[in-house]
Structure formats: structure tokens, C-alpha cells
Protein backbone atom coordinates (compact mmCIF):
# COMPACT_ATOMS: atom_id res chain seq x y z
CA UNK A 1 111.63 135.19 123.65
CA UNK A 2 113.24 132.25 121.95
CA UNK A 3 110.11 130.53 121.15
CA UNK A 4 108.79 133.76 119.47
CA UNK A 5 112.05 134.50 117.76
CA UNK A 6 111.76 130.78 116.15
CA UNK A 7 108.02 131.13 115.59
CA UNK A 8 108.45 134.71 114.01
CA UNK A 9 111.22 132.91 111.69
CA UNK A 10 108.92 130.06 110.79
CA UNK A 11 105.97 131.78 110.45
CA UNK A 12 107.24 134.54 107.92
CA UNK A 13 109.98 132.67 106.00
CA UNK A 14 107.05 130.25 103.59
CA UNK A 15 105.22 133.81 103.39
CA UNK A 16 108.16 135.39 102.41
CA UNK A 17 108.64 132.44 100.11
CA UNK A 18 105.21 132.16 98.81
CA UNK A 19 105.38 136.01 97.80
CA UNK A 20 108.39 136.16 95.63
CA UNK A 21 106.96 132.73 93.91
CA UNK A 22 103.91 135.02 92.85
CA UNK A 23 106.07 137.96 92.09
CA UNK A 24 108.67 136.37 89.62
CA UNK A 25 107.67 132.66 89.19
CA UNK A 26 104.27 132.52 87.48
CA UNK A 27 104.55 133.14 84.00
CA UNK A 28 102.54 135.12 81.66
CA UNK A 29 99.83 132.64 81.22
CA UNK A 30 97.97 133.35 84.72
CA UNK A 31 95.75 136.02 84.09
CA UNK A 32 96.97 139.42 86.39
CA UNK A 33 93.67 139.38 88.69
CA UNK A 34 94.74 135.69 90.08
CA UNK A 35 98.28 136.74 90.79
CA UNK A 36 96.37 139.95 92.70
CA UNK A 37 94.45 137.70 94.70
CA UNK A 38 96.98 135.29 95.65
CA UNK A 39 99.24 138.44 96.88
CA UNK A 40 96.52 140.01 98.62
CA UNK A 41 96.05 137.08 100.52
CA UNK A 42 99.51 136.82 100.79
CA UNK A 43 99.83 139.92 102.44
CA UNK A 44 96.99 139.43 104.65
CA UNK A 45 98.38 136.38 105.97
CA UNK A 46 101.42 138.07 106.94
CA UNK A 47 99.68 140.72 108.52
CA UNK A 48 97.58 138.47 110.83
CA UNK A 49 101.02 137.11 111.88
CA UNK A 50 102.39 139.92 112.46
CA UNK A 51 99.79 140.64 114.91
CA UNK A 52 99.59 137.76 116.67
CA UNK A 53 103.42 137.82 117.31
CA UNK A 54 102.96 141.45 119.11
CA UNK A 55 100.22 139.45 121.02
CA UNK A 56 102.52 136.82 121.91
CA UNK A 57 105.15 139.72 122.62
CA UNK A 58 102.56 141.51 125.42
CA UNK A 59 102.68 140.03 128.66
CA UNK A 60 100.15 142.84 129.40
CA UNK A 61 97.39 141.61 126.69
CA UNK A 62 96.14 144.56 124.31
CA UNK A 63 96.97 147.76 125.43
CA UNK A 64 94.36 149.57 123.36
CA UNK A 65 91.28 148.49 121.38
CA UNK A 66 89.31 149.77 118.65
CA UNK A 67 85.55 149.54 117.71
CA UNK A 68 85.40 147.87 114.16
CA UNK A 69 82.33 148.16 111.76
CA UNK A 70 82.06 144.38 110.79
CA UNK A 71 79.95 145.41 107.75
CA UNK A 72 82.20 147.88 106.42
CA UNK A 73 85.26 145.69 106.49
CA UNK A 74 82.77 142.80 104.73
CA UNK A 75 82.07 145.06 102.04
CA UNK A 76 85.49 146.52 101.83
CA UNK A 77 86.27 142.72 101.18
CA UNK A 78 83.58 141.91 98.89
CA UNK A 79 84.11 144.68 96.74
CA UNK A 80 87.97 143.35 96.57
CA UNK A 81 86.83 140.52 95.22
CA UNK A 82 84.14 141.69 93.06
CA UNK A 83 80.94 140.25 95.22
CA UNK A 84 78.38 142.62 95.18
CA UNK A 85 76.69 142.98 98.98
CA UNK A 86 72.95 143.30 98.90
CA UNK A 87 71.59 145.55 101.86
CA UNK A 88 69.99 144.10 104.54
């Protein structure tokens, strides 16, 4: 419990950090879609920590699991960042 009380601290804090740097600290001359990217990634990278620190929570592993369309999320992510997905 310690170890993922210290991890969860570690872990989030530079996150945390990072995302209130973007927020307030760049200045007008980065254009809006960088700052957009750089949160979204932000935000994904807490995300995936947050889920790996209920992982590291379970002693029981996952207690449910869900069938994921990999080309859906791709081109949910593509079209995020404005790369169009030719079908195949």
C-alpha cells in the first residue's frame, strides 16, 4: 500500500505539474492547437496511470474486460490529430 501510495504521488504530481504549465504558462505566441495537443496528451497520460495504479491496487487482476475495436479507437485518434485513415 505504501509503495502505491508513493508511486501514485510520484506518478501524478509532474502530470499535475506539466498541466497547469500548459494551462497558465505558455504565452500567447503558441498557437491554441499545440497547447490542445500537449493537454490531450497530458490527460491521456494521467489516465493510463490512473489505470495502472487500480491494477497495482487488485490483488485479484481485472475483474471485468471489454472487447475494444482497435480500428475505431485508431481513427478516433487520427481524426484528433487531423490524419486522415485510408480504408483498408
Amino acid at each position: 500500500r505504501r509503495f502505491i501510495a508513493n508511486a501514485s504521488h510520484e506518478l501524478r504530481t509532474p502530470l499535475a505539474t506539466q498541466r497547469a504549465a500548459i494551462q497558465v504558462g505558455l504565452d500567447d505566441s503558441v498557437p491554441e492547437p499545440v497547447k490542445q495537443v500537449l493537454l490531450d496528451t497530458n490527460r491521456r497520460s494521467e489516465r493510463l496511470i490512473d489505470g495502472l495504479l487500480v491494477l497495482a491496487r487488485s490483488e485479484r487482476g481485472l475483474e471485468e474486460r471489454e472487447a475494444v475495436r482497435l480500428r475505431e479507437v485508431v481513427e478516433e485518434e487520427c481524426e484528433a490529430y487531423g490524419v486522415e485513415v485510408s480504408g483498408a
